[in-house]
C-alpha atoms as a PDB file:
ATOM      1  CA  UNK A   1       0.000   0.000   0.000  1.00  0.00           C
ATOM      2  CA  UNK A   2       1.369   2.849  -1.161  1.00  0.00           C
ATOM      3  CA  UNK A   3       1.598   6.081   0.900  1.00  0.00           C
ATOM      4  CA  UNK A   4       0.581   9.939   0.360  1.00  0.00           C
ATOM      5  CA  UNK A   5       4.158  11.913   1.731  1.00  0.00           C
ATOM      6  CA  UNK A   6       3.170  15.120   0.266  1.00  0.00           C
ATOM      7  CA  UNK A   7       0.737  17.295   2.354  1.00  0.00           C
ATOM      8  CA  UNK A   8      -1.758  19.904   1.006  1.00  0.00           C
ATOM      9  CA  UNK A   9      -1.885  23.928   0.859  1.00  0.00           C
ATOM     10  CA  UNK A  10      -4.814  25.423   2.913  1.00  0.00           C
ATOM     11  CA  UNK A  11      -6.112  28.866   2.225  1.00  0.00           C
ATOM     12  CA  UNK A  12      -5.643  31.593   4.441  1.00  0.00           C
ATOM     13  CA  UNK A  13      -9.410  32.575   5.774  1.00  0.00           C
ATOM     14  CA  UNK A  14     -10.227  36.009   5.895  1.00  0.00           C
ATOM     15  CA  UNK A  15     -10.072  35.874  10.082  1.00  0.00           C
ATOM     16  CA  UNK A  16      -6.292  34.588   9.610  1.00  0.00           C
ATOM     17  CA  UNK A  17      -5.717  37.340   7.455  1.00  0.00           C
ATOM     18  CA  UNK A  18      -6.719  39.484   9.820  1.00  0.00           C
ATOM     19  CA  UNK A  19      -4.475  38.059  12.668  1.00  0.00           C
ATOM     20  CA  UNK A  20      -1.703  38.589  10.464  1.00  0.00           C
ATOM     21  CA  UNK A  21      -2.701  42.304   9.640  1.00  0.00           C
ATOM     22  CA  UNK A  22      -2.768  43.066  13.340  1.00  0.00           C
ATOM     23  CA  UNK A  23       0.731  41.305  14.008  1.00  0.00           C
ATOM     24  CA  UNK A  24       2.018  43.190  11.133  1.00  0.00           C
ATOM     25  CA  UNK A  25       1.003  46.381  12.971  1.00  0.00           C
ATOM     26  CA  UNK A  26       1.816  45.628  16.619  1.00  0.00           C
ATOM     27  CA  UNK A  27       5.153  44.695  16.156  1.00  0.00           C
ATOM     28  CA  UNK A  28       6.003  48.151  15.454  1.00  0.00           C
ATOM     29  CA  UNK A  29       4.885  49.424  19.406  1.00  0.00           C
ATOM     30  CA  UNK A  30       8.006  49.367  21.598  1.00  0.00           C
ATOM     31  CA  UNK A  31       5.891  47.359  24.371  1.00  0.00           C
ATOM     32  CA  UNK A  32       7.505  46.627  27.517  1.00  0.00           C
ATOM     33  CA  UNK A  33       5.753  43.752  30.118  1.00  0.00           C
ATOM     34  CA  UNK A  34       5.616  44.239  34.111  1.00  0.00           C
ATOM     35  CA  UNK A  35       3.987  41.672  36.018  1.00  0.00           C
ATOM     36  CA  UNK A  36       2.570  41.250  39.547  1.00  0.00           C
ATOM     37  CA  UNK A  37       1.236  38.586  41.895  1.00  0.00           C
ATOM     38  CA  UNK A  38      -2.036  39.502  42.644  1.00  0.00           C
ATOM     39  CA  UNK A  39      -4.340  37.813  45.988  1.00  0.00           C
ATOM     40  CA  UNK A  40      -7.650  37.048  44.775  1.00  0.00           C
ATOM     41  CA  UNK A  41      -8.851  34.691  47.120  1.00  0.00           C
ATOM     42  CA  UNK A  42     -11.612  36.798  48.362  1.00  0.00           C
ATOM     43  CA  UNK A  43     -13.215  37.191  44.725  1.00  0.00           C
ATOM     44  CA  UNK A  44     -12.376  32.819  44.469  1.00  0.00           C
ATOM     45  CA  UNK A  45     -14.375  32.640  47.870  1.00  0.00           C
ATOM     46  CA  UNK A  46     -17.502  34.542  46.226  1.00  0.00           C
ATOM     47  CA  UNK A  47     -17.457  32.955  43.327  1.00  0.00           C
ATOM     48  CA  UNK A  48     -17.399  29.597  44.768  1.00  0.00           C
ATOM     49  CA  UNK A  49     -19.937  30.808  47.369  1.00  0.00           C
ATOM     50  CA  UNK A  50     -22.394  31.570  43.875  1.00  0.00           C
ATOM     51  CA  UNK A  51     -21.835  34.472  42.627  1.00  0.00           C
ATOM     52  CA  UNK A  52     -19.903  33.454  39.284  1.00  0.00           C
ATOM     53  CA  UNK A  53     -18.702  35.896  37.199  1.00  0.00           C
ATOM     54  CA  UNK A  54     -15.776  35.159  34.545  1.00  0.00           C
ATOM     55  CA  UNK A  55     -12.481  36.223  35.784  1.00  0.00           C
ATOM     56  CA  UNK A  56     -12.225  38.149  32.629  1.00  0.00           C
ATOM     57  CA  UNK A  57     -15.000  40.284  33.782  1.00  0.00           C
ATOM     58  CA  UNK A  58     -13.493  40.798  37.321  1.00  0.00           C
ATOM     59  CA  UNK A  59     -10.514  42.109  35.596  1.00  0.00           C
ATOM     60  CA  UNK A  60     -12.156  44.397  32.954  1.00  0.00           C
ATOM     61  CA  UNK A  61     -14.167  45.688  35.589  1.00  0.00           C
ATOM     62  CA  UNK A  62     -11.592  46.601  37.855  1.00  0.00           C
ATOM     63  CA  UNK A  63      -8.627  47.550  34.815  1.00  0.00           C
ATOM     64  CA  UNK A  64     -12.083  50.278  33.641  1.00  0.00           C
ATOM     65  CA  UNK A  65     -12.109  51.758  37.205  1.00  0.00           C
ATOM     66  CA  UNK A  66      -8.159  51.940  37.422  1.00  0.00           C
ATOM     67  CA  UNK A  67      -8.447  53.652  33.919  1.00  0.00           C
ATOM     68  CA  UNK A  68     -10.720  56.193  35.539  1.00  0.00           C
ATOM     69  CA  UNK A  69      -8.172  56.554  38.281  1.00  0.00           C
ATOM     70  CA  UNK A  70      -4.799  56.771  35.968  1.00  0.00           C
ATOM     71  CA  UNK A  71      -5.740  58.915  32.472  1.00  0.00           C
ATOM     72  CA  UNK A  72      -2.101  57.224  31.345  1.00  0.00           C
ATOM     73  CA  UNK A  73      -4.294  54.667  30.558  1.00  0.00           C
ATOM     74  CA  UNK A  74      -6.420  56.266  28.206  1.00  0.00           C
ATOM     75  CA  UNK A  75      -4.259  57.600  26.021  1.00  0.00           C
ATOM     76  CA  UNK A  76      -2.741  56.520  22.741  1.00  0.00           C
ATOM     77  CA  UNK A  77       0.428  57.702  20.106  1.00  0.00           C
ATOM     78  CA  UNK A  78      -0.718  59.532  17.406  1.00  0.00           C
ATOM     79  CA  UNK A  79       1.923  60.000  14.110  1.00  0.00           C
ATOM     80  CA  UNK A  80      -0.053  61.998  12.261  1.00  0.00           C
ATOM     81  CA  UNK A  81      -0.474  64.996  11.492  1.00  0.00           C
ATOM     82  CA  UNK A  82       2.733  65.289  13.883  1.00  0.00           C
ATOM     83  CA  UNK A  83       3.570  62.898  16.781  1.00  0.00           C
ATOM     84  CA  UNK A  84       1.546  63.713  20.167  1.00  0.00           C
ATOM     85  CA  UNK A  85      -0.972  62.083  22.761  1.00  0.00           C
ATOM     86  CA  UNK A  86      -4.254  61.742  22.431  1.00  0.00           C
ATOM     87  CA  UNK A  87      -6.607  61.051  25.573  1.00  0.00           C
ATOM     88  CA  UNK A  88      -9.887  59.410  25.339  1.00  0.00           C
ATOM     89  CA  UNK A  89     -12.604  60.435  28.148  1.00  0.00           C
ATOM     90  CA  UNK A  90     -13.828  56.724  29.029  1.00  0.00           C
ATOM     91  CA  UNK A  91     -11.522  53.231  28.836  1.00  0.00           C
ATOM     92  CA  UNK A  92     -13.239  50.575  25.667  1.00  0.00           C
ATOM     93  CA  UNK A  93     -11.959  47.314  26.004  1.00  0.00           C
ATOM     94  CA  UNK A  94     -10.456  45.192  22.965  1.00  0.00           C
ATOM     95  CA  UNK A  95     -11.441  41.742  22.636  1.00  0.00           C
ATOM     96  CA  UNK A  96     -10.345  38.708  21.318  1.00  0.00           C
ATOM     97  CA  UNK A  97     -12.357  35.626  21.580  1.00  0.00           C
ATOM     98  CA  UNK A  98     -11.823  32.223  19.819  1.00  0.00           C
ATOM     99  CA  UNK A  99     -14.627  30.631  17.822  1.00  0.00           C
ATOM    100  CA  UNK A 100     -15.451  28.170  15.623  1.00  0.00           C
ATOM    101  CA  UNK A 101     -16.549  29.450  12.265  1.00  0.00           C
ATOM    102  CA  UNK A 102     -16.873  27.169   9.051  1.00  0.00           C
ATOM    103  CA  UNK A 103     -14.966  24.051   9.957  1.00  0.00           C
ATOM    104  CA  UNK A 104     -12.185  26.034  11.791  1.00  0.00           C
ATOM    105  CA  UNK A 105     -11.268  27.665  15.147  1.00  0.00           C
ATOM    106  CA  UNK A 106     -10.945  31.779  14.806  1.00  0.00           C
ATOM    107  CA  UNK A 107     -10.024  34.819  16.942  1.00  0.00           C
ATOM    108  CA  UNK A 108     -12.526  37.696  16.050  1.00  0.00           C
ATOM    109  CA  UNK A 109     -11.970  41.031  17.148  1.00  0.00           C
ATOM    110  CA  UNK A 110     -15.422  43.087  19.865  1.00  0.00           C
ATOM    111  CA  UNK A 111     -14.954  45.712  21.764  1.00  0.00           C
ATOM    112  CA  UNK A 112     -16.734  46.736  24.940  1.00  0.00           C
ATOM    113  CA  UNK A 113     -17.128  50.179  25.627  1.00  0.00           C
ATOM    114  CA  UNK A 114     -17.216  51.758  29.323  1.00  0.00           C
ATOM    115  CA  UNK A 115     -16.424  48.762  31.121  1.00  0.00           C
ATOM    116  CA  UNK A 116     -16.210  50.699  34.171  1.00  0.00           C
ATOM    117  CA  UNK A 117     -19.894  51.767  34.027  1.00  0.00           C
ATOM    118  CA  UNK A 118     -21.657  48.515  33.966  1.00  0.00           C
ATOM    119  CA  UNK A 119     -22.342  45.824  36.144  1.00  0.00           C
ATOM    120  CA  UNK A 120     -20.629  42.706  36.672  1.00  0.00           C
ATOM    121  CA  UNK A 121     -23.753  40.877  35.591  1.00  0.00           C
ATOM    122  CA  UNK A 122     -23.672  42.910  32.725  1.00  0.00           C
ATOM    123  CA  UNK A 123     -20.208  42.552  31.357  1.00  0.00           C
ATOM    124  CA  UNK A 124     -20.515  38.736  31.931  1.00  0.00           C
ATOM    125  CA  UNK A 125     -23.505  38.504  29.694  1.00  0.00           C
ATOM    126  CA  UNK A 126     -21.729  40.516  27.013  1.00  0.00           C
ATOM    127  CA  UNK A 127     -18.819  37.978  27.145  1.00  0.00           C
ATOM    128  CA  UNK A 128     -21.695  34.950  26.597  1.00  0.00           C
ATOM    129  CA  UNK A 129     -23.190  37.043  23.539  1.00  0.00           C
ATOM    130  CA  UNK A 130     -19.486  36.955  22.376  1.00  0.00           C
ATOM    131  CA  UNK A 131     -18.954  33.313  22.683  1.00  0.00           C
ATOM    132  CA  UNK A 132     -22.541  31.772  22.078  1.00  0.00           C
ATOM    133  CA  UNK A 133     -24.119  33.975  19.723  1.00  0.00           C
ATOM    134  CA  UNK A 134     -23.946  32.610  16.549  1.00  0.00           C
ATOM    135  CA  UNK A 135     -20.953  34.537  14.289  1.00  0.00           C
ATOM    136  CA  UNK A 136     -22.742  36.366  11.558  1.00  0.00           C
ATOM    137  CA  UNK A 137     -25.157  37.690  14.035  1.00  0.00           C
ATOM    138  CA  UNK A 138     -22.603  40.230  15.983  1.00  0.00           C
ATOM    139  CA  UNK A 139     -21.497  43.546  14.167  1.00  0.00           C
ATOM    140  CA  UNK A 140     -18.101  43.369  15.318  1.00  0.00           C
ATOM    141  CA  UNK A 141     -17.128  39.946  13.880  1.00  0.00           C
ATOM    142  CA  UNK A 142     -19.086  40.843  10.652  1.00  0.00           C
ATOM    143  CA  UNK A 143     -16.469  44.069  10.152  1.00  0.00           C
ATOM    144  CA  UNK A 144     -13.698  42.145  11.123  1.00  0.00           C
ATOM    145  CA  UNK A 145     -14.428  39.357   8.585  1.00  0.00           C
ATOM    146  CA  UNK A 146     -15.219  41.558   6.060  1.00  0.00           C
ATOM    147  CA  UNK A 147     -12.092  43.361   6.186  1.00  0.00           C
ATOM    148  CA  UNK A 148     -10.093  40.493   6.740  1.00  0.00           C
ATOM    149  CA  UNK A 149     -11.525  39.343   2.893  1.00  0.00           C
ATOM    150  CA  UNK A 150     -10.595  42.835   1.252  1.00  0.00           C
ATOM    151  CA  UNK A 151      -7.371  43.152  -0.940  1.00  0.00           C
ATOM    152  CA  UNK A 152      -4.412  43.181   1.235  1.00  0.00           C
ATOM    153  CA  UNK A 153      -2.902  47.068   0.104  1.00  0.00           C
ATOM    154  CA  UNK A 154      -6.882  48.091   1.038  1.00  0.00           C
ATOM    155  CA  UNK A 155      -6.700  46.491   4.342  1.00  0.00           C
ATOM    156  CA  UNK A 156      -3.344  47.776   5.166  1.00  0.00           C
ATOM    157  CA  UNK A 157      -4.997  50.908   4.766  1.00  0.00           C
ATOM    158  CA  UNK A 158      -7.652  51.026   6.485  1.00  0.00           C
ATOM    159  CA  UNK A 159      -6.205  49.799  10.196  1.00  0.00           C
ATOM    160  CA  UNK A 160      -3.078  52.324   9.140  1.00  0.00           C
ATOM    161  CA  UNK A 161      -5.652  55.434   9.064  1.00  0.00           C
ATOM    162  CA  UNK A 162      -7.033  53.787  11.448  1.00  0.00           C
ATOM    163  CA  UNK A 163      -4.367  53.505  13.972  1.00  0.00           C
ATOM    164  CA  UNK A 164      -2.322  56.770  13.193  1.00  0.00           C
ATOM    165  CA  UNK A 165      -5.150  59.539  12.125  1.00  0.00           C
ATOM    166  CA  UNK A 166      -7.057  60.092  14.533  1.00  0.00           C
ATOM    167  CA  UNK A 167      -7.167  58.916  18.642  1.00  0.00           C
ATOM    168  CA  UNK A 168     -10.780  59.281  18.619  1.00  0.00           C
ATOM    169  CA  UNK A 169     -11.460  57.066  15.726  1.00  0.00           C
ATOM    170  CA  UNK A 170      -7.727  54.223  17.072  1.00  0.00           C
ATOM    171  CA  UNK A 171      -9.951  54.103  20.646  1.00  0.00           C
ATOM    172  CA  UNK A 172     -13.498  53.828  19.014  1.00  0.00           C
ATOM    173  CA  UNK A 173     -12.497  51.058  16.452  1.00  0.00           C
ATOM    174  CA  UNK A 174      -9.376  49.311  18.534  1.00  0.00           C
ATOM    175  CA  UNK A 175     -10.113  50.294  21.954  1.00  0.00           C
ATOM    176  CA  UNK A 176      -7.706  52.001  24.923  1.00  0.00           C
ATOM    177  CA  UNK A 177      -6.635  48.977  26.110  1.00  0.00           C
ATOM    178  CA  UNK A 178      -6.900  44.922  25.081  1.00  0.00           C
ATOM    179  CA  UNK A 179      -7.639  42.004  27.443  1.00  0.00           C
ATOM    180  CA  UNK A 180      -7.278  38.263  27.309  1.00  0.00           C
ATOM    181  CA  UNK A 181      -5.973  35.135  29.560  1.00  0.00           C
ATOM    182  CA  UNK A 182      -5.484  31.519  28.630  1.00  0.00           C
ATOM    183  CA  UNK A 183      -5.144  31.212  32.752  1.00  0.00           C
ATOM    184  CA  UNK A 184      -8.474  28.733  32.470  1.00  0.00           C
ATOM    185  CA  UNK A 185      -6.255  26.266  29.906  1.00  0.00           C
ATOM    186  CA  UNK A 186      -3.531  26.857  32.937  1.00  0.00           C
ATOM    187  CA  UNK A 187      -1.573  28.418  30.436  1.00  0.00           C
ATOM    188  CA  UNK A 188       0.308  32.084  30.924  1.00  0.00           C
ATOM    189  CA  UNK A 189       1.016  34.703  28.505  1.00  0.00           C
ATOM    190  CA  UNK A 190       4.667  36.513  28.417  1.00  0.00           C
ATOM    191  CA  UNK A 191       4.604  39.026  25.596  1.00  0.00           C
ATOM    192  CA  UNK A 192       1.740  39.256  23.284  1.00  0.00           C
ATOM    193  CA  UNK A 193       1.627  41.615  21.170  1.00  0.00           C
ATOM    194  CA  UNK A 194      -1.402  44.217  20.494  1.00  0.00           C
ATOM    195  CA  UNK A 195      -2.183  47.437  18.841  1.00  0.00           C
ATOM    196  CA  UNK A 196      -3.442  49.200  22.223  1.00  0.00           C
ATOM    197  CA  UNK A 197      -1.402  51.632  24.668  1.00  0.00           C
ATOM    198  CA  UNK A 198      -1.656  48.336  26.703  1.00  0.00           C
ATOM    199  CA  UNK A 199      -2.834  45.008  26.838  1.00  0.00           C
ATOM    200  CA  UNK A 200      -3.988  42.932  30.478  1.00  0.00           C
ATOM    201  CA  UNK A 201      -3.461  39.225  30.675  1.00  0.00           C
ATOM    202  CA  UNK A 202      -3.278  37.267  33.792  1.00  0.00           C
ATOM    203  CA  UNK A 203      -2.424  33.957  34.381  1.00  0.00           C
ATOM    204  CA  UNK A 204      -4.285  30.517  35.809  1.00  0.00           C
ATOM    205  CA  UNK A 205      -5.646  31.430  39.397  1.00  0.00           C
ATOM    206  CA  UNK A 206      -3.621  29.053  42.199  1.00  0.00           C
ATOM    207  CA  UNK A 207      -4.802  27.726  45.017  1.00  0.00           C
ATOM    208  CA  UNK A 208      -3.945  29.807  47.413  1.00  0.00           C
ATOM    209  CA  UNK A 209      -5.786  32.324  45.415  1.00  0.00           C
ATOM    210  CA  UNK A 210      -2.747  34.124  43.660  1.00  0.00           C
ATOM    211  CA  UNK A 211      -2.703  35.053  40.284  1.00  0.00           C
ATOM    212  CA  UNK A 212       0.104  36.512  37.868  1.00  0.00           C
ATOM    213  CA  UNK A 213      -1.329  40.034  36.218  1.00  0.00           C
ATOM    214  CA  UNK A 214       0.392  41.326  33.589  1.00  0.00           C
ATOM    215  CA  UNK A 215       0.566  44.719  31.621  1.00  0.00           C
ATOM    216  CA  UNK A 216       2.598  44.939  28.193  1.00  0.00           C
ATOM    217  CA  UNK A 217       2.330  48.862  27.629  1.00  0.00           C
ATOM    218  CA  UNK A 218       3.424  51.031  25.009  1.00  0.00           C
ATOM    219  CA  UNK A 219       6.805  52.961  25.983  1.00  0.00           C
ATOM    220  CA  UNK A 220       5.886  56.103  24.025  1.00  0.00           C
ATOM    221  CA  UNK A 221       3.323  56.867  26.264  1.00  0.00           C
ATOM    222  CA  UNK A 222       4.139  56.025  29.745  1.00  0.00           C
ATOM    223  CA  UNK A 223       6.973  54.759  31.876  1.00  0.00           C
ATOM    224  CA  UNK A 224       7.541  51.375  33.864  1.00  0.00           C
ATOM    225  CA  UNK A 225       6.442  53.144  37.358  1.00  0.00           C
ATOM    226  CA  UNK A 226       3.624  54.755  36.230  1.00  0.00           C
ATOM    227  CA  UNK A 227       2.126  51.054  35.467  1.00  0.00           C
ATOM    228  CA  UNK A 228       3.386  49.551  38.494  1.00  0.00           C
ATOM    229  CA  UNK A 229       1.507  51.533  40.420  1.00  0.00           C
ATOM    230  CA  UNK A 230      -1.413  50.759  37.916  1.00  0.00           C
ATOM    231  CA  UNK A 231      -1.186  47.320  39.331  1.00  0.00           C
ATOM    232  CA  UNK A 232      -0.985  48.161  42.765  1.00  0.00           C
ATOM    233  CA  UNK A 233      -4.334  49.699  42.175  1.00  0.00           C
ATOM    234  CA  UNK A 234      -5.661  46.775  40.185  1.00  0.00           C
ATOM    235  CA  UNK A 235      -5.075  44.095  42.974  1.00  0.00           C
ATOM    236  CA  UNK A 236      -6.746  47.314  45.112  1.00  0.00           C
ATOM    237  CA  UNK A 237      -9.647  47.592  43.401  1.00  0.00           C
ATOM    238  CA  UNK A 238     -10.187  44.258  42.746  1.00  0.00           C
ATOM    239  CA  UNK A 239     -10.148  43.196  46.323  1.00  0.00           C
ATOM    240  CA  UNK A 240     -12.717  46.424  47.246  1.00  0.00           C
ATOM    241  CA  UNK A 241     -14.908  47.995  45.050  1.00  0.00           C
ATOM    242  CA  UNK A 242     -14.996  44.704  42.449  1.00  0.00           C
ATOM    243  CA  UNK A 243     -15.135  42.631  45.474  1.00  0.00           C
ATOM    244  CA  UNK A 244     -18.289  44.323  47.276  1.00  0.00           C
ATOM    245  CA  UNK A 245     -20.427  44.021  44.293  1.00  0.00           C
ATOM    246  CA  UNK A 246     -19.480  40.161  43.349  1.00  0.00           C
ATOM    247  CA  UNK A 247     -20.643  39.791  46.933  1.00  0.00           C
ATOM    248  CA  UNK A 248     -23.870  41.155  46.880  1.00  0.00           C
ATOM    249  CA  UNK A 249     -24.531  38.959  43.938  1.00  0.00           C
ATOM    250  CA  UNK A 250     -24.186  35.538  46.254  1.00  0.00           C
ATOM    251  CA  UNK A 251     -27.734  34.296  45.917  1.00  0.00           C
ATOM    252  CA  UNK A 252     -28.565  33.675  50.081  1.00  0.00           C
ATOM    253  CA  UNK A 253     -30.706  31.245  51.355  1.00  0.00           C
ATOM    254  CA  UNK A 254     -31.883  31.652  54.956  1.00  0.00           C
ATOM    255  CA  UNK A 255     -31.092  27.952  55.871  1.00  0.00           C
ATOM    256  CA  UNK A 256     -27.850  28.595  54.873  1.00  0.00           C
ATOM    257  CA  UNK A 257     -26.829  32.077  54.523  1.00  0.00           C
ATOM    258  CA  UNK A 258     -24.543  31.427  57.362  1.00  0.00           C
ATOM    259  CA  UNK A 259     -22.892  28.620  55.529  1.00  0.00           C
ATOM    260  CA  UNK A 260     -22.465  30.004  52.524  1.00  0.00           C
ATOM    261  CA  UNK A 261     -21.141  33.115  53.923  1.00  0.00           C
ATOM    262  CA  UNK A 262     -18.622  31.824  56.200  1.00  0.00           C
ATOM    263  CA  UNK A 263     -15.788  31.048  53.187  1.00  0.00           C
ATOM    264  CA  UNK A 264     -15.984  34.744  52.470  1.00  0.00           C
ATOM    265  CA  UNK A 265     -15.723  36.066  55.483  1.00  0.00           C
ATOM    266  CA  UNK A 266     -12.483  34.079  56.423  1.00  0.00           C
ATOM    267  CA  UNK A 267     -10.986  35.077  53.057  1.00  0.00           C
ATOM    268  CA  UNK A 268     -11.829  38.959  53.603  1.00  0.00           C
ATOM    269  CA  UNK A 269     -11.736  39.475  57.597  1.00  0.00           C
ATOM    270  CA  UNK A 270     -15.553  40.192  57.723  1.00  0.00           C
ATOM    271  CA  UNK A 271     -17.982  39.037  60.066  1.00  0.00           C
ATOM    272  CA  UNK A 272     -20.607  36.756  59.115  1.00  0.00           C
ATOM    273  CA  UNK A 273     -23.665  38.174  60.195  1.00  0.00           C
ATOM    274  CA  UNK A 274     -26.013  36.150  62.697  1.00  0.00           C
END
């Protein structure tokens, strides 16, 4: 029985395309990563306690408010029509979500905008419209595709103007800052690349309720301390504010409020109420 050696050529789809034309673009930012072990075992306790939320919307939720906090966040490098800063008034989150789109596995670009001014409850249903929803039914995927099948001098184009034209129009289209974790496949990201001032990934969450957060930011626009402290207020935030609101979202029974409770309150120093 004879056998096939030679393999076959497979044509690149127009989402591929796409992944390529954002590579081609983010490897010109000078990015620089910091990283910092973050304690989330309050937030594990309350989730485990019934109140699940992705992880991914913790952290936009929390990376929104600390864009509030730190407008270094907001802003982007502009080339054109001479290099400067441009700040946007509210932080819009970049996506990247993986699905499965004729016969093969994708990454589509969405964006959320405001992260910082909806609800946990919210931003975890706009992640399950992302993933579930079939592909052709969401705007954002249906631009990305379509770009992704025009003529490769057009699409250059197009995320160029995009990208170096205007800050209002980089933010609205691209978003202030990216997010994205492969912490659930146990996996960690070192250095991805991305077209945004910066991009958040954090790793798989341990046991003890530690977690690695990351930041890859653009050097252009701010410095190594100005992000570290960025993180400070992350784990900060995350551990108040984030925290408070994933708890009032624990669905209590009277039988066992108590129970349910008590996890929570060892993990956070509060007193579980009688």
């Amino acid at each position: 029985m004879s056998e096939d050696r030679k393999g076959r050529r497979l044509a690149l789809s127009p989402a591929r395309k796409m992944v390529m034309e954002v590579l081609h673009h983010a490897q010109q930012v000078p990015t620089l990563p910091l990283s910092k072990v973050v304690r989330v075992h309050a937030l594990a306790s309350a989730r485990s306690s019934g109140a699940f939320v992705s992880w991914t919307a913790l952290f936009m939720k929390a990376y929104g408010i600390v864009g509030q906090r730190n407008p270094e966040l907001r802003r982007a490098y502009i080339r054109f029509p001479w290099p400067h800063l441009y700040e946007h008034p509210i932080s819009e989150c970049g996506l990247l979500v993986e699905r499965e789109h004729e016969g093969e596995n994708i990454v589509l670009g969405a964006k959320i905008r405001a992260p910082e001014l909806h609800t946990l409850a919210q931003l975890d249903g706009f992640l399950r419209h992302f993933r579930e929803t079939p592909v052709m039914e969401i705007g954002n995927y249906r631009q990305w595709l379509r770009t992704g099948r025009m003529l490769a001098p057009m699409r250059r184009l197009i995320v160029w103007t995009s990208l170096h034209l205007s800050g209002w129009k980089r933010c609205k289209r691209f978003g202030t800052f990216a997010i994205s974790s492969l912490g659930s496949l146990g996996v960690e990201q070192h250095h991805p690349l991305a077209l945004q001032t910066t991009y958040l990934t954090f790793g798989p969450i341990a046991a003890n309720g530690e977690v690695t957060a990351k930041i890859i930011y653009d050097h252009r626009v701010m410095d190594g301390r100005t992000v570290a402290r960025c993180l400070c207020d992350l784990e900060e935030v995350l551990n108040t504010s984030v925290l408070d609101e994933l708890t009032a979202m624990i669905p209590l029974k009277p039988e066992t409020a108590k129970k349910d409770l008590a996890p929570l309150a060892l993990a956070t120093g509060r007193r579980v109420p009688k």
